[in-house]
Protein backbone atom coordinates (compact mmCIF):
# COMPACT_ATOMS: atom_id res chain seq x y z
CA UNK A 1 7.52 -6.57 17.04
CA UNK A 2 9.54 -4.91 14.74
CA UNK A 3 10.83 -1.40 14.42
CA UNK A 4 8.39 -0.59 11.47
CA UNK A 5 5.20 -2.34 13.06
CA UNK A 6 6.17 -0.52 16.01
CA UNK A 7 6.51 2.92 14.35
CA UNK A 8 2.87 2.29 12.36
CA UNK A 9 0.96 1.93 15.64
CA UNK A 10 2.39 5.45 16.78
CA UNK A 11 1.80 6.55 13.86
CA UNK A 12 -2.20 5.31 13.91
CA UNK A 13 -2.36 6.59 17.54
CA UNK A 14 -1.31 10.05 16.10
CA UNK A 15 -2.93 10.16 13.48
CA UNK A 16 -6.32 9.50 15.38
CA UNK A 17 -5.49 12.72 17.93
CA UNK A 18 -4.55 14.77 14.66
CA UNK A 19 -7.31 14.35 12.65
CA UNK A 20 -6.18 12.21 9.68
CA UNK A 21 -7.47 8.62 11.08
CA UNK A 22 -6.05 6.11 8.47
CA UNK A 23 -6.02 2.35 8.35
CA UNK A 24 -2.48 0.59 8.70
CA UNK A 25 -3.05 -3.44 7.70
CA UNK A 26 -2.19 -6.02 9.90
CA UNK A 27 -2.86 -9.59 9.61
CA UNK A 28 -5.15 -11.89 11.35
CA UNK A 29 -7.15 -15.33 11.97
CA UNK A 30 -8.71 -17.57 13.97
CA UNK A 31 -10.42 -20.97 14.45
CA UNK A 32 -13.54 -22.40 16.63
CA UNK A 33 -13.63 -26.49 17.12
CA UNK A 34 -15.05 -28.76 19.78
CA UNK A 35 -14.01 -32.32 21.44
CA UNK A 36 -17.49 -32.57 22.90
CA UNK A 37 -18.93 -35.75 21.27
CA UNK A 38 -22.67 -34.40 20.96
CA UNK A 39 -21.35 -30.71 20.10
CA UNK A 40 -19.24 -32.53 17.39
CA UNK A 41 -22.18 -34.48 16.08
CA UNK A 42 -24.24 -31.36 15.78
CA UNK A 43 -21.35 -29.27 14.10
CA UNK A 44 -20.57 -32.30 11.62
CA UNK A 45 -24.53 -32.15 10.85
CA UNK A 46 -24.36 -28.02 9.85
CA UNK A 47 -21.26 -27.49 8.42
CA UNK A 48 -22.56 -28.18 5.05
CA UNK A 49 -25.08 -25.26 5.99
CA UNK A 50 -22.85 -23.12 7.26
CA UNK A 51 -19.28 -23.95 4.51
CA UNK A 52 -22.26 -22.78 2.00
CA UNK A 53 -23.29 -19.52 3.95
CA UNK A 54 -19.49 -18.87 4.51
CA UNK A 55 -19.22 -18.71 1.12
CA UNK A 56 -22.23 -16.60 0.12
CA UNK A 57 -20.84 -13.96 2.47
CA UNK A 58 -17.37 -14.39 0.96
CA UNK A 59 -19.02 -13.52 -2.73
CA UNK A 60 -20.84 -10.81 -1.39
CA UNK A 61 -18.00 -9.44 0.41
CA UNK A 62 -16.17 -9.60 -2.40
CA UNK A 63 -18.64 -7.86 -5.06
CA UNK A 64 -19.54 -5.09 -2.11
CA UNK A 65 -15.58 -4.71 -2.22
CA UNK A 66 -15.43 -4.60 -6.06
CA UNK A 67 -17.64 -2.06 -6.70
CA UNK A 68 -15.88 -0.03 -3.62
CA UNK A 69 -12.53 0.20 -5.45
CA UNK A 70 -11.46 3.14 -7.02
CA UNK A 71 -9.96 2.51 -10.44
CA UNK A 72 -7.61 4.99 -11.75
CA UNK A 73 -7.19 4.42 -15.75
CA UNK A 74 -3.58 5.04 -17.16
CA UNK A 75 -2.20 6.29 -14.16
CA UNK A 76 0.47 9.56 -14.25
CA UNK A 77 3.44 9.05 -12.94
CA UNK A 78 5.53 12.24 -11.10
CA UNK A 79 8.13 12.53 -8.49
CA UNK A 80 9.54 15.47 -7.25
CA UNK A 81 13.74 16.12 -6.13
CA UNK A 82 13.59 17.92 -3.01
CA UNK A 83 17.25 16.36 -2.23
CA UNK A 84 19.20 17.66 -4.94
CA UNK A 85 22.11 15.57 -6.23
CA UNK A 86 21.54 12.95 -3.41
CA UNK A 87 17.52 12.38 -4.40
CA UNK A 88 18.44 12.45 -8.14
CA UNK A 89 20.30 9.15 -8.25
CA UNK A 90 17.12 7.80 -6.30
CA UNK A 91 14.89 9.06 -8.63
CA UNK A 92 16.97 7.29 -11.85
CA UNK A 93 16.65 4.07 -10.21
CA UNK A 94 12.95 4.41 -9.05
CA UNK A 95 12.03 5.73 -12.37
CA UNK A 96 13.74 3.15 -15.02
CA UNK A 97 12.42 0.67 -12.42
CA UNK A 98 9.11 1.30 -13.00
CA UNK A 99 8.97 2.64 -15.93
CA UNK A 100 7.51 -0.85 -17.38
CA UNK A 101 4.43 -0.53 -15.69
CA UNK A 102 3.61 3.25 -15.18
CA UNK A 103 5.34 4.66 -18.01
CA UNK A 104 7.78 7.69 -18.66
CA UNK A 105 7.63 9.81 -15.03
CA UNK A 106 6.92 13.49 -15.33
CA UNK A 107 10.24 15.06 -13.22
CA UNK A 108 10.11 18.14 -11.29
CA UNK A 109 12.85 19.58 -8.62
CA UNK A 110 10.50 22.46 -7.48
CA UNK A 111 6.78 22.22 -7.51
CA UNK A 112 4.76 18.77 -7.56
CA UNK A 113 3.63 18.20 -11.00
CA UNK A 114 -0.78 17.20 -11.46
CA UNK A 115 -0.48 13.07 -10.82
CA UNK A 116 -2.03 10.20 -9.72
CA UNK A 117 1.10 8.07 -8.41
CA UNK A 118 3.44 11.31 -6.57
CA UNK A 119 7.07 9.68 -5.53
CA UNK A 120 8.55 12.82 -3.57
CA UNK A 121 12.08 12.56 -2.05
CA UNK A 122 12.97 15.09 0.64
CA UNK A 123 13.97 15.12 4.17
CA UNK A 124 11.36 15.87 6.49
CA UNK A 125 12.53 18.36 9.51
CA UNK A 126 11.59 18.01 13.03
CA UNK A 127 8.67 20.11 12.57
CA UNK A 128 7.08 17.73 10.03
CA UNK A 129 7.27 19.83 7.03
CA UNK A 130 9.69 19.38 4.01
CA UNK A 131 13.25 21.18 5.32
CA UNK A 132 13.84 22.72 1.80
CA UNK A 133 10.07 24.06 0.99
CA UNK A 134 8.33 24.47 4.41
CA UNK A 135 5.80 22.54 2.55
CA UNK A 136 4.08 19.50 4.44
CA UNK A 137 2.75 16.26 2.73
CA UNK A 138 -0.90 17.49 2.51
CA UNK A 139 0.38 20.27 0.71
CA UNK A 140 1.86 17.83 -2.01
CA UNK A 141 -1.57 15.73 -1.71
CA UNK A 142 -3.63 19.01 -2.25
CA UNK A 143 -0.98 20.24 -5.24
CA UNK A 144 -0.70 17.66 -7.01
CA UNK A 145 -3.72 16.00 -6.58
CA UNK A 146 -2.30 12.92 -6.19
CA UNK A 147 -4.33 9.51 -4.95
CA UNK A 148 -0.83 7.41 -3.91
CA UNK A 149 1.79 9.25 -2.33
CA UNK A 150 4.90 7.67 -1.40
CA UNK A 151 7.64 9.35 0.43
CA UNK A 152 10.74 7.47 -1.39
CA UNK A 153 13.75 8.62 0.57
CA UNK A 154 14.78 7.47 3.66
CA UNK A 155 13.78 9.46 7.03
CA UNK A 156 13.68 8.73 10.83
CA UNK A 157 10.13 7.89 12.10
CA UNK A 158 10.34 10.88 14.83
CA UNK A 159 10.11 13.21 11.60
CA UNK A 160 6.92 11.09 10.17
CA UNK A 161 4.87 11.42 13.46
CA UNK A 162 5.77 14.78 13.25
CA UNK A 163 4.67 15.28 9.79
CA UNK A 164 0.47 14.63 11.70
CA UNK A 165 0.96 18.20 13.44
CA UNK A 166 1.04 19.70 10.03
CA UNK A 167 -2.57 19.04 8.96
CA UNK A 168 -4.55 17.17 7.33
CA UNK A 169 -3.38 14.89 4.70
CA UNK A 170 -6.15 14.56 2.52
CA UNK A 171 -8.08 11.87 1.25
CA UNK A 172 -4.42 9.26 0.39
CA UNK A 173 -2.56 6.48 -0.20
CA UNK A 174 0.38 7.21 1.66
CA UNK A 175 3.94 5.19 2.20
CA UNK A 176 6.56 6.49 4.63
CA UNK A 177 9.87 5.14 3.72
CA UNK A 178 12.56 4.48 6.76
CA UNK A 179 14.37 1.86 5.21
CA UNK A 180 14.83 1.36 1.18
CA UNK A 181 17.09 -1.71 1.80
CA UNK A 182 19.28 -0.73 -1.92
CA UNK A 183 16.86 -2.20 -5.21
CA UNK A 184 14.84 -3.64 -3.20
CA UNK A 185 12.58 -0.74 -2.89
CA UNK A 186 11.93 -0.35 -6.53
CA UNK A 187 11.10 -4.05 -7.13
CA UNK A 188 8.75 -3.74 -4.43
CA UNK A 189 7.04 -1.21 -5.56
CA UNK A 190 7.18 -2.38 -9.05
CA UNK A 191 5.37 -6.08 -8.19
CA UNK A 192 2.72 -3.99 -5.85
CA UNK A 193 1.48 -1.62 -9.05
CA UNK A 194 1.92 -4.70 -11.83
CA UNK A 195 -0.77 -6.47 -9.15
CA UNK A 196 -2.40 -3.06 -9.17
CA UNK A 197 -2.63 -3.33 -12.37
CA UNK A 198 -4.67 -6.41 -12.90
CA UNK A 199 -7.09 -5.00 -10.72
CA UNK A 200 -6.01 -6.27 -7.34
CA UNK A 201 -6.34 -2.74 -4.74
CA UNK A 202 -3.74 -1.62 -3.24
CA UNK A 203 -4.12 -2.69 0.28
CA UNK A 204 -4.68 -6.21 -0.45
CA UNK A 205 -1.73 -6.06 -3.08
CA UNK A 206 0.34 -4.61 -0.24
CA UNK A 207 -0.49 -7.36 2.33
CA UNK A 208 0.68 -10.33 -0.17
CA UNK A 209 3.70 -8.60 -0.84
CA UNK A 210 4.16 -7.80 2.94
CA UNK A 211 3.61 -9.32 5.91
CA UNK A 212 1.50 -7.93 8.42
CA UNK A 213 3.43 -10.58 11.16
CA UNK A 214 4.57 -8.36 13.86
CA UNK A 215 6.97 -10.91 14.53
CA UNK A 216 8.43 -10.78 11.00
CA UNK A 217 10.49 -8.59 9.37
CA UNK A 218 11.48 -9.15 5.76
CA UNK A 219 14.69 -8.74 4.47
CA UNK A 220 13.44 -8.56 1.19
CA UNK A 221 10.62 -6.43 1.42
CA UNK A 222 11.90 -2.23 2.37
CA UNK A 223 11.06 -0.49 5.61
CA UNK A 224 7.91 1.45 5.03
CA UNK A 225 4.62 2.24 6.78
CA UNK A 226 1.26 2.52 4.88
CA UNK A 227 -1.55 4.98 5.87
CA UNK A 228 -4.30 3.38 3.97
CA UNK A 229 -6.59 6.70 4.01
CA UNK A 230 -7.83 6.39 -0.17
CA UNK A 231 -8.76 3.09 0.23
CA UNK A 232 -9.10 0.46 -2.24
CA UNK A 233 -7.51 1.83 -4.68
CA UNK A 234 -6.26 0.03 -8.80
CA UNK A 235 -5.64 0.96 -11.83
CA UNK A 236 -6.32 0.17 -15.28
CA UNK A 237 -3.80 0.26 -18.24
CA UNK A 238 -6.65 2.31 -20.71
C-alpha cells in the first residue's frame, strides 16, 4: 500500500469521527465458478437468464446514476495565492494548463472569488487551518461556494487530517495534493475535467485516470487524495 492510499484511509477514519463522512474510491472485483459437473450443467443452463438480468441491472444502474449527477453548465474557474511568489508560479502553470477546457481563471491573492472549480494554494498549519488567513477549507467551500475544491500545492498529510478538526467541509469535491510530481499535475487534472466535460462524473473520471490498486502507485499520475463528499458531479460546456 502506498503512501497516498495509506494517508486516504486515515483520512476516511477521521473524517467519519469529525463529522464530514466522505467517500474515497477504491477499486474492486470478483468472480463465482464451479468444477462440479451437475452445478456446471445447471449454471451453463441459466446463464443466458442471468447475462440478460446482469444487464438489465447494469442499464438501470446506469440511468438511476444519470439522473443522480449533478451537471454544472460553463463552469467558473478561480484559484486563490495564499503562497505569495512561491504559489504564483503554480498558479501560471495550472492556469494556462487548463485554460483549454475551463477557460480564463478568475485570480485572487486574498479572498476566494464566487466559483464552481476553486484551485487554492496555501500551506496548511498544524492546526488545520490556512497559516496565512486562519481560514480552514470549509471556510473557502462556504465563501466561495465552490462544488470542486482542490488544494493545488503541496502539503504533508499530518496537516490534511488536521484540517477534519476544523469543521465541517460542506457539501464537496475535494483533492488534497501531497505530491504534484512537476506538469504532471496539470495534465492530470486537465484529462479528468475534458472527461468531465463529456459528461463522464467526476468520480468515475477520477478512477480511469487513477488507479484505485493499493499496490500501485503511478508515476505518472500526482499524489493526491479525493474526498468524494458532492458526488457525481460534470459539467457541460453551455
Amino acid at each position: 500500500m502506498d503512501g497516498a492510499q495509506a494517508l486516504a484511509i486515515e483520512m476516511h477514519d477521521a473524517m467519519v469521527r469529525e463529522h464530514s463522512p466522505g467517500t474515497l474510491w477504491y477499486k474492486g472485483g470478483g468472480a463465482m465458478g464451479s468444477s462440479h459437473p451437475r452445478r456446471r450443467d445447471l449454471m451453463t443452463a441459466v446463464a443466458p437468464i442471468l447475462v440478460l438480468l446482469c444487464v438489465l441491472v447494469v442499464i438501470l444502474v446506469r440511468e438511476k446514476r444519470r439522473r443522480r449527477v449533478s451537471v454544472i453548465a460553463a463552469p467558473r474557474f478561480g484559484t486563490l495565492n495564499l503562497k505569495g511568489a512561491d504559489g504564483e508560479a503554480l498558479v501560471e502553470a495550472d492556469t494556462r494548463a487548463l485554460q483549454s477546457v475551463l477557460g480564463v481563471a478568475e485570480r485572487s491573492t486574498l479572498i476566494p472569488l464566487k466559483c464552481d472549480v476553486l484551485f487554492v494554494y496555501c500551506d496548511i498549519s498544524s492546526d488545520g487551518r490556512i497559516a496565512t488567513s486562519g481560514m480552514s477549507l470549509g471556510d473557502l467551500v462556504r465563501s466561495s461556494g465552490a462544488t470542486i475544491l482542490v488544494v493545488a500545492s503541496e502539503n504533508p498529510g499530518p496537516m490534511y487530517i488536521a484540517c477534519n478538526k476544523t469543521g465541517p467541509f460542506g457539501r464537496v469535491n475535494l483533492v488534497m495534493t501531497l505530491n504534484r510530481r512537476g506538469e504532471r499535475f496539470a495534465r492530470f487534472f486537465t484529462r479528468l475535467f475534458e472527461d468531465m466535460k463529456r459528461g463522464t462524473s467526476m468520480p468515475l473520471a477520477w478512477v480511469k485516470l487513477a488507479s484505485q490498486n493499493p499496490n500501485v502507485d503511478d508515476p505518472e499520475v500526482p499524489g493526491t487524495i479525493f474526498a468524494c463528499m458532492a458526488g457525481q458531479v460534470s459539467f457541460r460546456a453551455s
